[in-house]
N, C-alpha and C. Protein backbone atom coordinates (compact mmCIF):
# COMPACT_ATOMS: atom_id res chain seq x y z
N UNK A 1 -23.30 -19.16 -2.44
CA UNK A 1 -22.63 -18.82 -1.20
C UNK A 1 -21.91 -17.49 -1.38
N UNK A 2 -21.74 -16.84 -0.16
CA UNK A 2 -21.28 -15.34 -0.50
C UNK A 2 -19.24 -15.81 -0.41
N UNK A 3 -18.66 -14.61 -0.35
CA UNK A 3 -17.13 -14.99 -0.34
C UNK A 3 -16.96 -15.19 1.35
N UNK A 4 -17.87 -14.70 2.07
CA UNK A 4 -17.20 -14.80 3.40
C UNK A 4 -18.04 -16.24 4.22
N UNK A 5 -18.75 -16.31 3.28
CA UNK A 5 -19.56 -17.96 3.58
C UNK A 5 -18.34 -19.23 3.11
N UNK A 6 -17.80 -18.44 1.82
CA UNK A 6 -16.59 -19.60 1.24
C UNK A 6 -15.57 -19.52 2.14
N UNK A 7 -14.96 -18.36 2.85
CA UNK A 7 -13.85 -18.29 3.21
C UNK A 7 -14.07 -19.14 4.73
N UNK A 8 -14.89 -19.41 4.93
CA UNK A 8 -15.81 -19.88 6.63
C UNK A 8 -15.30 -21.42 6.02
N UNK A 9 -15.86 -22.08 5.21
CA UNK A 9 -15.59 -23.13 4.71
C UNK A 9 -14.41 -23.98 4.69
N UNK A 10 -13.61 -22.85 3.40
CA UNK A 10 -12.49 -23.72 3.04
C UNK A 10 -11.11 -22.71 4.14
N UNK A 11 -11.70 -22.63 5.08
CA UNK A 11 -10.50 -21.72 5.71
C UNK A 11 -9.62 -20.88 5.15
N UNK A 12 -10.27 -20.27 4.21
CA UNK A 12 -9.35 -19.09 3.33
C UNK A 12 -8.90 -17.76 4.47
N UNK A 13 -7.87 -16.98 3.95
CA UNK A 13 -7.52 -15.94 5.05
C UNK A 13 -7.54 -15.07 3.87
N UNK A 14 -8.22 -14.09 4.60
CA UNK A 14 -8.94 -12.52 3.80
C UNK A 14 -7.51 -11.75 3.85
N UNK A 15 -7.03 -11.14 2.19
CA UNK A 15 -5.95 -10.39 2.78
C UNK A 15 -6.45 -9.45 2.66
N UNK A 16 -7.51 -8.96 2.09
CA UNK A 16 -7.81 -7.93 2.09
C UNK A 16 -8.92 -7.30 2.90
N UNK A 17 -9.11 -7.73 3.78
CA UNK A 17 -10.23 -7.39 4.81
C UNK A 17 -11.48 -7.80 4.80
N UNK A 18 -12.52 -6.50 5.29
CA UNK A 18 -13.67 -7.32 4.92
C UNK A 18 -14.40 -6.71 3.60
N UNK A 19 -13.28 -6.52 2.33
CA UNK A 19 -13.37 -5.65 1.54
C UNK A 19 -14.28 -6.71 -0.07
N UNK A 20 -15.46 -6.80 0.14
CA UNK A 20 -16.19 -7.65 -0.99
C UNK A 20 -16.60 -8.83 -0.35
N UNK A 21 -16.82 -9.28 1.06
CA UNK A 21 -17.05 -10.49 1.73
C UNK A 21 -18.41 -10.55 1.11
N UNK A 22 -18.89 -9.55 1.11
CA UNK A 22 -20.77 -10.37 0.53
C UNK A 22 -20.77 -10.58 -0.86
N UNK A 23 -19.94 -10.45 -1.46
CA UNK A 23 -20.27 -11.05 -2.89
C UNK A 23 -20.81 -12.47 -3.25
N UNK A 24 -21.47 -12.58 -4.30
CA UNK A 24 -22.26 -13.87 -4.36
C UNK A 24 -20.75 -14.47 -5.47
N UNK A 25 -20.66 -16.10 -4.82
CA UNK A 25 -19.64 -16.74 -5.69
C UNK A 25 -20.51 -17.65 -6.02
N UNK A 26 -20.77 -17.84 -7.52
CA UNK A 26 -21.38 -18.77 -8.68
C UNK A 26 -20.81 -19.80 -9.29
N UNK A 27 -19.48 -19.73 -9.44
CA UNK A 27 -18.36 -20.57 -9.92
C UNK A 27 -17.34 -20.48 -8.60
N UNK A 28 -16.34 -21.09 -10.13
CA UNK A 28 -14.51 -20.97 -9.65
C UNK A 28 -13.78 -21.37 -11.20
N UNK A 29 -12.56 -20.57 -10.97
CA UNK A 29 -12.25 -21.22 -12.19
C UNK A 29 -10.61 -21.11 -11.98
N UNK A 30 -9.94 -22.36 -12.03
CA UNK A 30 -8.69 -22.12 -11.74
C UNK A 30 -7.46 -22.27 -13.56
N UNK A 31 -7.11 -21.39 -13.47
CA UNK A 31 -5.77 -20.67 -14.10
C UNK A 31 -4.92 -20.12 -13.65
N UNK A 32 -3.50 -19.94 -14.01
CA UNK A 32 -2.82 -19.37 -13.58
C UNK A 32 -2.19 -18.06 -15.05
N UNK A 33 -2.93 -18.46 -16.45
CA UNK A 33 -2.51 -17.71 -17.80
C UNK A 33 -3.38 -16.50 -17.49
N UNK A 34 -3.28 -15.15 -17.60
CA UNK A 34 -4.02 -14.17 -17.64
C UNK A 34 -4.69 -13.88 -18.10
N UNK A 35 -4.65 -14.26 -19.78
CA UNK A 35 -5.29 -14.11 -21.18
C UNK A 35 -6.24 -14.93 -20.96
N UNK A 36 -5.88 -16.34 -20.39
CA UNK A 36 -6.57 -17.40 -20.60
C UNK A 36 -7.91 -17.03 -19.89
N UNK A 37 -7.42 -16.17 -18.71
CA UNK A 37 -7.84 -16.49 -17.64
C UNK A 37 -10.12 -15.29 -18.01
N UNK A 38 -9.02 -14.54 -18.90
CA UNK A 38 -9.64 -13.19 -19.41
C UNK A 38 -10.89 -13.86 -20.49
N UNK A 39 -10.51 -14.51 -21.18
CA UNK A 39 -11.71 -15.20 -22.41
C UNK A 39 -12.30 -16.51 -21.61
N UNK A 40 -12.36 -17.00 -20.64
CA UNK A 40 -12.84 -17.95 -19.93
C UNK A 40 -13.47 -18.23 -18.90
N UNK A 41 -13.12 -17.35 -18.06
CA UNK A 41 -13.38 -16.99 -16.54
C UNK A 41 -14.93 -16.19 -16.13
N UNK A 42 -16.19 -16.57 -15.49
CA UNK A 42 -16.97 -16.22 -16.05
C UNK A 42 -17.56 -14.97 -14.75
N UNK A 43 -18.12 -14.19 -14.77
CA UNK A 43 -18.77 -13.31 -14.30
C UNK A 43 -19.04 -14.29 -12.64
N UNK A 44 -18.26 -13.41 -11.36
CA UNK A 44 -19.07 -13.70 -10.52
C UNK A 44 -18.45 -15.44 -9.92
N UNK A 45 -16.96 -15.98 -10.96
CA UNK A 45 -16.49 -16.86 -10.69
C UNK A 45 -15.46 -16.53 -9.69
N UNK A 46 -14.93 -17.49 -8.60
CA UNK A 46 -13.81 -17.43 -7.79
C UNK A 46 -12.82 -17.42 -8.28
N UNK A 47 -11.73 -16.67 -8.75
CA UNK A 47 -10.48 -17.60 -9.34
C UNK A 47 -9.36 -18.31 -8.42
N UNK A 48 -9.16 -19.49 -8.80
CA UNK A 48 -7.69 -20.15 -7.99
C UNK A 48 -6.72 -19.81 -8.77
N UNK A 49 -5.77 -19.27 -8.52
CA UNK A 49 -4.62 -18.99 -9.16
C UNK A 49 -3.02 -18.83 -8.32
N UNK A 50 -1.70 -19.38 -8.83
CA UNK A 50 -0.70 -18.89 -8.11
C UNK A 50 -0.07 -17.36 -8.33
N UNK A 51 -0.59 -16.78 -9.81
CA UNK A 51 0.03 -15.57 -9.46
C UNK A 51 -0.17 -14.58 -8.69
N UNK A 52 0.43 -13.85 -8.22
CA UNK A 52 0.60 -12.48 -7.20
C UNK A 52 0.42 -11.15 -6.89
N UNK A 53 0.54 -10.63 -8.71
CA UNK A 53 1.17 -9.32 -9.14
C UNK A 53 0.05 -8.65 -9.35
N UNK A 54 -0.03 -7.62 -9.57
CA UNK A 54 -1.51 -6.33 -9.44
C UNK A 54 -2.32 -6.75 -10.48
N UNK A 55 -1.31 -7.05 -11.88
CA UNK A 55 -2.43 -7.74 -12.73
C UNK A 55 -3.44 -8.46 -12.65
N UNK A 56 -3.84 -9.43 -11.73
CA UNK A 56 -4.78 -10.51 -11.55
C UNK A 56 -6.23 -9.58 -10.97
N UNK A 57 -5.50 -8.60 -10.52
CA UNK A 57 -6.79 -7.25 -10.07
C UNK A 57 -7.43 -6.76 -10.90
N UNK A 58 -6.46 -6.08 -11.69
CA UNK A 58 -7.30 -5.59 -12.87
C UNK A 58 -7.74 -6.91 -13.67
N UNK A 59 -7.88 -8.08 -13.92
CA UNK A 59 -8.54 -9.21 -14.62
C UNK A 59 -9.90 -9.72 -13.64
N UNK A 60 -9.86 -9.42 -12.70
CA UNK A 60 -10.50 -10.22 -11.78
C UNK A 60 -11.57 -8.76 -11.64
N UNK A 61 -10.92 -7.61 -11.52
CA UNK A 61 -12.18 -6.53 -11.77
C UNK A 61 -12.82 -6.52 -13.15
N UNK A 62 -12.44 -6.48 -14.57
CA UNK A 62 -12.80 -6.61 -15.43
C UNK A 62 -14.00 -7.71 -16.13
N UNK A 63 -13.27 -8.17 -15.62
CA UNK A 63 -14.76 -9.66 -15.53
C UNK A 63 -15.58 -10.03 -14.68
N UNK A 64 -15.00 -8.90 -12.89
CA UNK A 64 -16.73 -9.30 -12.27
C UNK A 64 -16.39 -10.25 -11.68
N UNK A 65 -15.26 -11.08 -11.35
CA UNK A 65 -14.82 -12.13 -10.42
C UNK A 65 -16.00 -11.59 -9.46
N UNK A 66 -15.90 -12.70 -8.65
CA UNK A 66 -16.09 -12.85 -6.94
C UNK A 66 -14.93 -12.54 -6.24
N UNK A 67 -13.44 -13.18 -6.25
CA UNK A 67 -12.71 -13.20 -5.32
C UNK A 67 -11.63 -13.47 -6.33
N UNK A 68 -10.36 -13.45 -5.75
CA UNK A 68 -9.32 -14.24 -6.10
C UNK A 68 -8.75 -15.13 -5.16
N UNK A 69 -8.28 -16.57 -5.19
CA UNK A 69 -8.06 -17.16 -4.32
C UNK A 69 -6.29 -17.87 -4.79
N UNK A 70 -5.39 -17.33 -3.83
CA UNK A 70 -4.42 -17.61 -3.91
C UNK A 70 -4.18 -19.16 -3.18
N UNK A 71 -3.21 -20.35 -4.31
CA UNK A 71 -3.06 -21.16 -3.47
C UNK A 71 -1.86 -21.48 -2.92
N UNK A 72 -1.55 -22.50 -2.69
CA UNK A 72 -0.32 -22.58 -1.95
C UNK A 72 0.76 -21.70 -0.98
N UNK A 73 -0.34 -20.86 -0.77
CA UNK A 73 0.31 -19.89 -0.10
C UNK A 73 1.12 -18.83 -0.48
N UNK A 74 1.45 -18.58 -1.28
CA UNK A 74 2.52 -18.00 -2.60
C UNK A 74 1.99 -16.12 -2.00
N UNK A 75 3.38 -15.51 -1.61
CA UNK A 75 3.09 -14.69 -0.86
C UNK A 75 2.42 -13.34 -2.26
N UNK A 76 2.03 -12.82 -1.63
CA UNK A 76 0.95 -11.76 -2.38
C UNK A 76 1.59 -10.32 -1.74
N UNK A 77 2.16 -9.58 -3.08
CA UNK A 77 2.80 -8.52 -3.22
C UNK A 77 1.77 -7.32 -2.41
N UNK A 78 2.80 -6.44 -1.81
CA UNK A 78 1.83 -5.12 -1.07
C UNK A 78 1.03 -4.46 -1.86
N UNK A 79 1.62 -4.18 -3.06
CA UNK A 79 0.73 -3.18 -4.37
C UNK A 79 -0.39 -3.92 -4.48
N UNK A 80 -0.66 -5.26 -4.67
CA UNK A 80 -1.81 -6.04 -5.33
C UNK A 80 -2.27 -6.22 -4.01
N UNK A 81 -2.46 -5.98 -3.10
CA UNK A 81 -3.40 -6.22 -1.77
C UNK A 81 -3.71 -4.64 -1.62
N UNK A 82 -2.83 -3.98 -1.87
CA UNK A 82 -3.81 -2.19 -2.38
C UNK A 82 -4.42 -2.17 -2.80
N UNK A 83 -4.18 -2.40 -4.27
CA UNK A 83 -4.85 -2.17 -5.52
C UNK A 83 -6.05 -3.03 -5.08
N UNK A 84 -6.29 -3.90 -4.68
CA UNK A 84 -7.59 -5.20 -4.59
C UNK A 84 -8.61 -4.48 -3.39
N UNK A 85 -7.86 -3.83 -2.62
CA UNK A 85 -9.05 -3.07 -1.70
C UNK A 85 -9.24 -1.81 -2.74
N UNK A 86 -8.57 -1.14 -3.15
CA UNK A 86 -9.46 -0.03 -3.71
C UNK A 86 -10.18 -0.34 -5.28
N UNK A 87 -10.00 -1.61 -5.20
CA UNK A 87 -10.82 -2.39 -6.33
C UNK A 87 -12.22 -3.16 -5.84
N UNK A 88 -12.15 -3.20 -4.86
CA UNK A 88 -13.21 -4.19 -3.98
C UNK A 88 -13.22 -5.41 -4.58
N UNK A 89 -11.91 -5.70 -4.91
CA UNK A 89 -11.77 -7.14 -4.75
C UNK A 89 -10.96 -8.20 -3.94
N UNK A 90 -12.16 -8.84 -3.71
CA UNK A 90 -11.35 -10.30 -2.29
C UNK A 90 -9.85 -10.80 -2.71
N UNK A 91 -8.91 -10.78 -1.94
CA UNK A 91 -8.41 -11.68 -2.21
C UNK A 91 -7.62 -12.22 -0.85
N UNK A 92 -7.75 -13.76 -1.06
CA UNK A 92 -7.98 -14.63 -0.36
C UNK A 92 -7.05 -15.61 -0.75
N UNK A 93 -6.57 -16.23 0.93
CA UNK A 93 -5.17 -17.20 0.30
C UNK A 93 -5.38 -18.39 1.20
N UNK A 94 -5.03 -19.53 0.57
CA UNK A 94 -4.76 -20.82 1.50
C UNK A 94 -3.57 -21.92 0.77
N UNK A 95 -3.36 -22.12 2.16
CA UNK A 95 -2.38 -23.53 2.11
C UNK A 95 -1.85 -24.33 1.38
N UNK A 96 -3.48 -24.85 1.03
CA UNK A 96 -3.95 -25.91 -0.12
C UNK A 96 -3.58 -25.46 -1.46
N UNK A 97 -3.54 -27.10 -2.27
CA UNK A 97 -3.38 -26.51 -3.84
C UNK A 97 -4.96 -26.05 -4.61
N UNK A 98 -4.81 -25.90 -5.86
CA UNK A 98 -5.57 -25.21 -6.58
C UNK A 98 -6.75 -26.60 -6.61
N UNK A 99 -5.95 -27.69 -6.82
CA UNK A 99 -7.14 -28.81 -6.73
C UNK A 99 -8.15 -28.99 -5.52
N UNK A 100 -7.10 -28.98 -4.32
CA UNK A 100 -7.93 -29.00 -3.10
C UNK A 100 -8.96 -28.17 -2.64
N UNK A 101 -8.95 -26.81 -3.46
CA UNK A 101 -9.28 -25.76 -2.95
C UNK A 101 -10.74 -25.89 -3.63
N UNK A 102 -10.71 -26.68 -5.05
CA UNK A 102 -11.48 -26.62 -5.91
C UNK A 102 -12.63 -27.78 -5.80
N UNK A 103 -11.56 -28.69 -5.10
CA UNK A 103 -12.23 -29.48 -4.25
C UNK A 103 -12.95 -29.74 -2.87
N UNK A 104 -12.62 -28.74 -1.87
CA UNK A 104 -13.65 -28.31 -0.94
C UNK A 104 -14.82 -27.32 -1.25
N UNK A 105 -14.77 -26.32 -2.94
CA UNK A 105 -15.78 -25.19 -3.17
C UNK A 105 -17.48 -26.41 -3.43
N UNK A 106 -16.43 -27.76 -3.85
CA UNK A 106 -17.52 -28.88 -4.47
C UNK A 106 -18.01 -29.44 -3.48
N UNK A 107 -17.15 -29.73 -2.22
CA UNK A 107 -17.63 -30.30 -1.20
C UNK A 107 -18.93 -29.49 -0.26
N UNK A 108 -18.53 -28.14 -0.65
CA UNK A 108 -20.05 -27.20 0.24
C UNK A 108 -20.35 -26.94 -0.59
N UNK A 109 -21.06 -27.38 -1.42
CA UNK A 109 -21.85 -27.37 -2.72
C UNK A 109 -21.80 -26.07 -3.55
N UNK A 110 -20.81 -25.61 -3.82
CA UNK A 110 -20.82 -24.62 -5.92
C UNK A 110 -20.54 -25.82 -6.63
N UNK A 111 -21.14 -25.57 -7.56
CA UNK A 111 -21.33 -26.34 -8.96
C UNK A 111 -22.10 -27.08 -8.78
N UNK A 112 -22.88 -27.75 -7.87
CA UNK A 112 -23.88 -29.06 -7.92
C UNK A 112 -25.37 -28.18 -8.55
């Protein structure tokens, strides 16, 4: 499914426009450790995560994410919604927790 096929889904809200909507999402992988997030996280995966800060951009460009998906709503700093468009990377926020979120990507079938 692409990111703007996921975001149709699990009602995610684009903060960053329509900046990487066609990317193909293969995974998801939820962390919130950076490091962790860096040796684990695989090419082309969604990440769920609560942090905010510009860093998760540069991790999420480095490895080729799909998207970043903020949960609980946890407001998302102006710099890192810059930095993520002139990164062309999604990032995307909902409501829901990291489980739920991880749990509707299963319900429209990633990972089956």
């Amino acid at each position: 499914m692409t990111v703007r096929e996921m975001c149709e889904r699990l009602e995610l809200k684009p903060l960053t426009g329509e900046c990487g909507m066609d990317r193909e999402v293969s995974g998801a992988y939820i962390c919130d450790l950076l490091s962790w997030v860096m040796s684990h996280a695989q090419k082309g995966d969604a990440w769920i995560t609560i942090q905010t800060h510009t860093n998760i951009v540069a991790v999420a460009a480095l490895l080729e994410l799909s998207s970043v998906i903020i949960a609980e709503a946890a407001e998302v700093e102006e710099d890192t919604i810059k930095k993520a468009i002139d990164e062309d990377i999604p990032v995307l926020v909902s409501n829901k927790s990291a489980f739920l979120i991880a749990k509707g990507l299963l319900n429209a079938g990633l990972g089956k």
